[in-house]
Protein backbone atom coordinates (compact mmCIF):
# COMPACT_ATOMS: atom_id res chain seq x y z
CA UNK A 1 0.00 0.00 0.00
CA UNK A 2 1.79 3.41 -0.85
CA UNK A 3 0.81 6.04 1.34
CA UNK A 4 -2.00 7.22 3.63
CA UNK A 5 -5.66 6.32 2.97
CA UNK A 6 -7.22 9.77 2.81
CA UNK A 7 -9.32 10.79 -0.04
CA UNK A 8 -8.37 12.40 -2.96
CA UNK A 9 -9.77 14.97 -5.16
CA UNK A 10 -9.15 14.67 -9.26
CA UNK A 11 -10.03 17.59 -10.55
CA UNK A 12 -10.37 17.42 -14.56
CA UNK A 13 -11.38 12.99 -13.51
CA UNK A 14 -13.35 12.40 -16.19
CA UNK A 15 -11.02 11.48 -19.40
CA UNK A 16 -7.96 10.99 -20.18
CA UNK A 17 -4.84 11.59 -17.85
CA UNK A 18 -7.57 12.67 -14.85
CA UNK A 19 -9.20 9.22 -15.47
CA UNK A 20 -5.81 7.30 -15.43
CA UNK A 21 -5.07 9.24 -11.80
CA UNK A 22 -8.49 8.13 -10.83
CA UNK A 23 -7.75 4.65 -11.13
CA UNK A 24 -3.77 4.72 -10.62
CA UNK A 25 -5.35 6.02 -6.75
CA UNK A 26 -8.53 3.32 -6.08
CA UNK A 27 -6.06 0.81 -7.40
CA UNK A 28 -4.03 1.19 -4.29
CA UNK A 29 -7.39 1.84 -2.23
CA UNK A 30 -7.80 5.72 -2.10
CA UNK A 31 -11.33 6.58 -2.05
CA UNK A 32 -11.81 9.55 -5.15
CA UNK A 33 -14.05 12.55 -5.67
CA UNK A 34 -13.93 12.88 -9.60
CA UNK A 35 -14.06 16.49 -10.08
CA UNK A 36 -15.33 17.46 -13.99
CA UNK A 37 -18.01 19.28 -16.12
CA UNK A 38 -18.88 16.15 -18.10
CA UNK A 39 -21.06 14.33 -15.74
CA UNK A 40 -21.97 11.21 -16.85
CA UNK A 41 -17.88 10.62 -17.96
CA UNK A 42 -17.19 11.83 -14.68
CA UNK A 43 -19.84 9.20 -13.21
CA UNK A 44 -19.10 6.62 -15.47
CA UNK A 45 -15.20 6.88 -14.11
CA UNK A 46 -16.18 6.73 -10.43
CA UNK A 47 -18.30 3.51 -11.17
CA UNK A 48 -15.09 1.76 -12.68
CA UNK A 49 -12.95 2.88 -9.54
CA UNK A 50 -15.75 1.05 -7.60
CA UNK A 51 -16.20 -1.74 -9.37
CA UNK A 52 -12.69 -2.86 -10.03
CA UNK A 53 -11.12 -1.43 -6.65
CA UNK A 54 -13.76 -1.38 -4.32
CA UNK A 55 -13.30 1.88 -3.04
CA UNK A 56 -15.79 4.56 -2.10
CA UNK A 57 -15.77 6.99 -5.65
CA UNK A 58 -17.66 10.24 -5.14
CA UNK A 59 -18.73 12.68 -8.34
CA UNK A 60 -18.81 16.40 -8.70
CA UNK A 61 -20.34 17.90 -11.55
CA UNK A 62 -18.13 21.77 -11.05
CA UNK A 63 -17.17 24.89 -13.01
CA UNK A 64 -13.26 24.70 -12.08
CA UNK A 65 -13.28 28.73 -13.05
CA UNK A 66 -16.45 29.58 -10.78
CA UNK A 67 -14.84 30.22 -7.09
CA UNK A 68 -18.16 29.52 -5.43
CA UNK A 69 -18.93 26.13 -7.02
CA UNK A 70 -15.92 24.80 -6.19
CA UNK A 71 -15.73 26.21 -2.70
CA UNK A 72 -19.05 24.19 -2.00
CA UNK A 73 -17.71 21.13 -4.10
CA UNK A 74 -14.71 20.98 -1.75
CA UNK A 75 -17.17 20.85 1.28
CA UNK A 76 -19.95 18.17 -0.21
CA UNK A 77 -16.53 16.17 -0.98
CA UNK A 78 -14.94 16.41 2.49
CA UNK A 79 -18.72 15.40 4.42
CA UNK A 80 -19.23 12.72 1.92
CA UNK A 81 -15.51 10.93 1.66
CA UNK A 82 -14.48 12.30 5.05
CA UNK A 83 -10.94 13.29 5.48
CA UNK A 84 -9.29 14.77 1.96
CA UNK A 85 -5.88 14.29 1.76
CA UNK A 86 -4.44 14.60 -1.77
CA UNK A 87 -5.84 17.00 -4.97
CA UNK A 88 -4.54 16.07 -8.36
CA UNK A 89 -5.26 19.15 -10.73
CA UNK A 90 -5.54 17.30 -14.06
CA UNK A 91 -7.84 19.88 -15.80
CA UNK A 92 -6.76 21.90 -19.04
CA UNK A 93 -8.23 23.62 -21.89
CA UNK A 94 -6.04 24.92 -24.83
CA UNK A 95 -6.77 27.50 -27.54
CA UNK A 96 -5.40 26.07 -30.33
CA UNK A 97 -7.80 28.65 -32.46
CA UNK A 98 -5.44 31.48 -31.61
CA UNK A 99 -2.50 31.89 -32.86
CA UNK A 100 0.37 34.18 -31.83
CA UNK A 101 -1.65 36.98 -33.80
CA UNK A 102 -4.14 36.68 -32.08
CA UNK A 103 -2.79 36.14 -28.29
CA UNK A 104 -5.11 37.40 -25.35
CA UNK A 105 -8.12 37.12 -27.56
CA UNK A 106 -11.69 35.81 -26.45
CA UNK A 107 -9.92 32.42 -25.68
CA UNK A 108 -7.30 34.26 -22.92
CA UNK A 109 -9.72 34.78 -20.22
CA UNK A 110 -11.13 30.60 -20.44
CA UNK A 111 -8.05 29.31 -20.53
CA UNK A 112 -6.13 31.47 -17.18
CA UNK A 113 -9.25 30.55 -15.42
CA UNK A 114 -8.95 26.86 -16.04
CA UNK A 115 -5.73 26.01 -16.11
CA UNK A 116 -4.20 28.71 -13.68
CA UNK A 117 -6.72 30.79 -11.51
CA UNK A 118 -8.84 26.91 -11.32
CA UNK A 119 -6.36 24.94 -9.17
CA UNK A 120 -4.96 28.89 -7.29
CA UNK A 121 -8.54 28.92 -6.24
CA UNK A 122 -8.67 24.67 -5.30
CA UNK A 123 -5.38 25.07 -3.08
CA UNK A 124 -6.57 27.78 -1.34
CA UNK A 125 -9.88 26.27 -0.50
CA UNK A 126 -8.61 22.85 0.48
CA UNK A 127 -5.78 23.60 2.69
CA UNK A 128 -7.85 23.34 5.69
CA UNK A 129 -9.08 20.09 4.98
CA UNK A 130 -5.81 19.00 3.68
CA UNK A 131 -4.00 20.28 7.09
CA UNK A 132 -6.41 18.29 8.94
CA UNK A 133 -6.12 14.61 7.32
CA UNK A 134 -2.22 15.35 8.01
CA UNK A 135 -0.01 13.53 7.83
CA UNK A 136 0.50 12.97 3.93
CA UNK A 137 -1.21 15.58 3.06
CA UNK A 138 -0.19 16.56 -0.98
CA UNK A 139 -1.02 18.55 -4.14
CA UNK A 140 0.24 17.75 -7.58
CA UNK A 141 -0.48 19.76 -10.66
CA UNK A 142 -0.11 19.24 -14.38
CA UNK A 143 2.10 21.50 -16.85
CA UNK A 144 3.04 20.27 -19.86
CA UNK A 145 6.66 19.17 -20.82
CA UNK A 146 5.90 21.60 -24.12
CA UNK A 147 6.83 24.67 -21.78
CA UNK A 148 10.60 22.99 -22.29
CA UNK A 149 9.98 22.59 -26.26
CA UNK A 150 7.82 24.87 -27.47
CA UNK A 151 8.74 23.74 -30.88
CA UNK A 152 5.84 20.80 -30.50
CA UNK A 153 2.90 23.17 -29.41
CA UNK A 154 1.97 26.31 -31.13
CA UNK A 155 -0.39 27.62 -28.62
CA UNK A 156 0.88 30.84 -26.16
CA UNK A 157 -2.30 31.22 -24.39
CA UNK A 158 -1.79 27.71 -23.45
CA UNK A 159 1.75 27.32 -22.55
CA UNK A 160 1.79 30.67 -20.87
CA UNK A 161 -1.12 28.95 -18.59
CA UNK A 162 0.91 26.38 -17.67
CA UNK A 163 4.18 27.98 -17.31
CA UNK A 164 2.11 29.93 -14.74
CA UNK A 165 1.49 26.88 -13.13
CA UNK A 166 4.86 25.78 -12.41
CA UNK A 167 5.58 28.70 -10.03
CA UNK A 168 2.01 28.67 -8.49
CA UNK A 169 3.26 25.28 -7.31
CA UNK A 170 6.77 26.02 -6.49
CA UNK A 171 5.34 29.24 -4.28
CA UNK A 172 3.03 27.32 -3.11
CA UNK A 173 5.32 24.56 -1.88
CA UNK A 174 7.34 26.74 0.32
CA UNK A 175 4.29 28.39 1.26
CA UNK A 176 2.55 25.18 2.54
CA UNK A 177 5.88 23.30 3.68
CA UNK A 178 5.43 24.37 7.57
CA UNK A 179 2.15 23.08 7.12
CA UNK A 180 3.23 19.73 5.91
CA UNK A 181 1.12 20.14 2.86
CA UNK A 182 3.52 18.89 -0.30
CA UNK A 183 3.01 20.62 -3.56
CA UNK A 184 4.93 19.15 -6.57
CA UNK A 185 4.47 19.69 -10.55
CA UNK A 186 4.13 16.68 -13.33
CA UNK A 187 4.48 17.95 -16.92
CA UNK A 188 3.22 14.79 -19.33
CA UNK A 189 5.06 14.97 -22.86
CA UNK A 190 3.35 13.19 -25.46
CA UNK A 191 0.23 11.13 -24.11
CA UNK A 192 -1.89 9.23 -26.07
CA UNK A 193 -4.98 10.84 -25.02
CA UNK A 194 -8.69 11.36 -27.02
CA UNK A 195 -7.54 15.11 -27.20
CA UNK A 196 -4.15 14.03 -28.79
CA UNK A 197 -5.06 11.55 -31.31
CA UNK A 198 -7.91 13.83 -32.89
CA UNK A 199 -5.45 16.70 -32.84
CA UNK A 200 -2.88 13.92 -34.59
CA UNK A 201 -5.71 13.16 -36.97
CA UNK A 202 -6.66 16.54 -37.89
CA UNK A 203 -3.56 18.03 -38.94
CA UNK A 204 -3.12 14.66 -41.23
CA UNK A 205 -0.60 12.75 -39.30
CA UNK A 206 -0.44 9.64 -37.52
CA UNK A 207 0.27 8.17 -33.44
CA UNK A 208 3.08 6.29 -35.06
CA UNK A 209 4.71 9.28 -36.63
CA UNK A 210 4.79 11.27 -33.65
CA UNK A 211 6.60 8.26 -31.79
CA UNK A 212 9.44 8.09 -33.70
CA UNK A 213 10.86 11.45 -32.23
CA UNK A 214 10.25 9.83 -28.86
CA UNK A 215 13.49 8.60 -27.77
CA UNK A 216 11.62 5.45 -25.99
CA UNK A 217 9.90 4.99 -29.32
CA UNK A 218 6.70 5.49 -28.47
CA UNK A 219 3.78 7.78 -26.80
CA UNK A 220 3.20 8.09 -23.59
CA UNK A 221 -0.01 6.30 -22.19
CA UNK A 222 -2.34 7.89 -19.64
CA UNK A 223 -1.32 5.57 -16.61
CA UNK A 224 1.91 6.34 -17.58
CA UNK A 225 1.09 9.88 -15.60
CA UNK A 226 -1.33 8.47 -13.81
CA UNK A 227 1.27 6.53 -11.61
CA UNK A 228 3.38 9.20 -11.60
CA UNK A 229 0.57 11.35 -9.75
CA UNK A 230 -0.05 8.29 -7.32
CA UNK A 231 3.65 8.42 -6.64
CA UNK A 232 4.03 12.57 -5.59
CA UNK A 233 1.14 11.82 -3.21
CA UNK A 234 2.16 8.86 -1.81
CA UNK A 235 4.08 8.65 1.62
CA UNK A 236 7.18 7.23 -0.96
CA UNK A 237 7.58 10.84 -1.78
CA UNK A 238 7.33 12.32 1.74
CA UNK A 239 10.56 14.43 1.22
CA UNK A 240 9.90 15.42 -2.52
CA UNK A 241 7.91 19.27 -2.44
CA UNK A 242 8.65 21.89 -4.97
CA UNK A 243 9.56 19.70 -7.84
CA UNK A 244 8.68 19.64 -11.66
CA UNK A 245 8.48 15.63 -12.71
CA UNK A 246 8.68 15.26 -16.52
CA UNK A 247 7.15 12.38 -17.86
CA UNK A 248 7.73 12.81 -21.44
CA UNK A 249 10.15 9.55 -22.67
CA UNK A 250 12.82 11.38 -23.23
CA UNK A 251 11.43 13.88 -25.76
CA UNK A 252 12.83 17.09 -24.01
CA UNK A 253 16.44 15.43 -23.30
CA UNK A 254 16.64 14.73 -27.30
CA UNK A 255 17.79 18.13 -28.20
């Protein structure tokens, strides 16, 4: 068993990487409150965590951008899973629409709140909960190993989101440290996710091009972060806070 038993909040739980933390968690008996807008993906991934690991899922259907939704999702999760001990912040929207032209367009303001001001205003609203199922108590985020090679994503409202993100969490490590609350950073490379493969198959390429600049020759799959997530907020990283864990096979150390 790694780690404490507490519950843990995966915000963005629905698809993709989010669902892979979901499971990568129940599988070593965490009980999970999927956080997400799409509610019967988000319900449909809490069932599986229950029926294949027998642990006590919990759903909220939440606006990560709307401070009072999740402010009274945080308390519905804590009465209905008890104590809260761990938040993975797995939700991200891009804006692949704008270009550098058109930078801090309409698609600026949905983006910062989802990816940035989203998990600033989770943090802040779960740190009493978290500093009361202490010990273990941790926070992991997700960049994106593209804010090392920018020459694989061409989206600045995007990457500037999640470049934010990396020192939200560092700050916020040495903010929470004297509170025993751990706050680390996972940025995925290339992931095999529903998102990726119709962005693959849109711009008229295929998975198996895009492995072949992977120096572990292929793409990443979601439980491939989704154990890395179980990892940060397990008890086997108790002295790891403040860190940035790429999980990209290699593609950034290529050159």
């Amino acid at each position: 068993m790694l780690g404490p038993k507490t519950g843990a909040i995966v915000a963005g739980g629905a698809a993709g990487i989010g669902h892979a933390a979901c499971l990568a968690l129940a599988e070593h008996g965490r009980a999970i409150a999927v956080w997400d807008v799409q509610a019967d993906a988000a319900r449909a991934t809490a069932a599986e965590c229950e029926a294949r690991y027998g642990v006590q899922a919990h759903v909220e259907v939440v606006d990560l951008g709307d401070q009072r939704a999740v402010e009274a999702a945080v308390a519905s999760t804590v009465a209905a899973l008890g104590d809260v001990g761990a938040l993975a912040y797995c939700a991200g929207v891009n804006a692949w629409e704008e270009g550098p032209h058109e930078v801090a367009g309409a698609a600026w303001d949905r983006v910062m709140n989802i990816n940035l001001r989203g998990p600033a205003i989770l943090m802040r609203a779960l740190v009493p909960a978290l500093k009361a199922a202490n010990p273990g108590s941790a926070i992991v985020v997700l960049s994106s190993a593209s804010t090392f090679d920018t020459s694989t994503w061409h989206d600045p409202t995007y990457l500037t989101s999640k470049t934010g993100l990396v020192g939200l969490a560092r700050a916020m490590a040495r903010g929470l440290a004297a509170d025993r609350i751990r706050v680390n950073v996972i940025s995925p490379g290339t992931i095999a996710t529903e998102l990726f493969r119709k962005g693959v198959e849109s711009a008229g390429n295929r998975v198996e091009d895009v492995a072949q600049g992977i120096p572990l020759g292929r793409v990443g799959d979601p439980m491939d972060v989704g154990r890395a997530i179980r990892f940060l907020l397990s008890d086997e990283a108790a002295f790891i806070t403040g860190t940035n864990l790429v999980v990209d096979g290699g593609r950034t150390s290529a050159g």
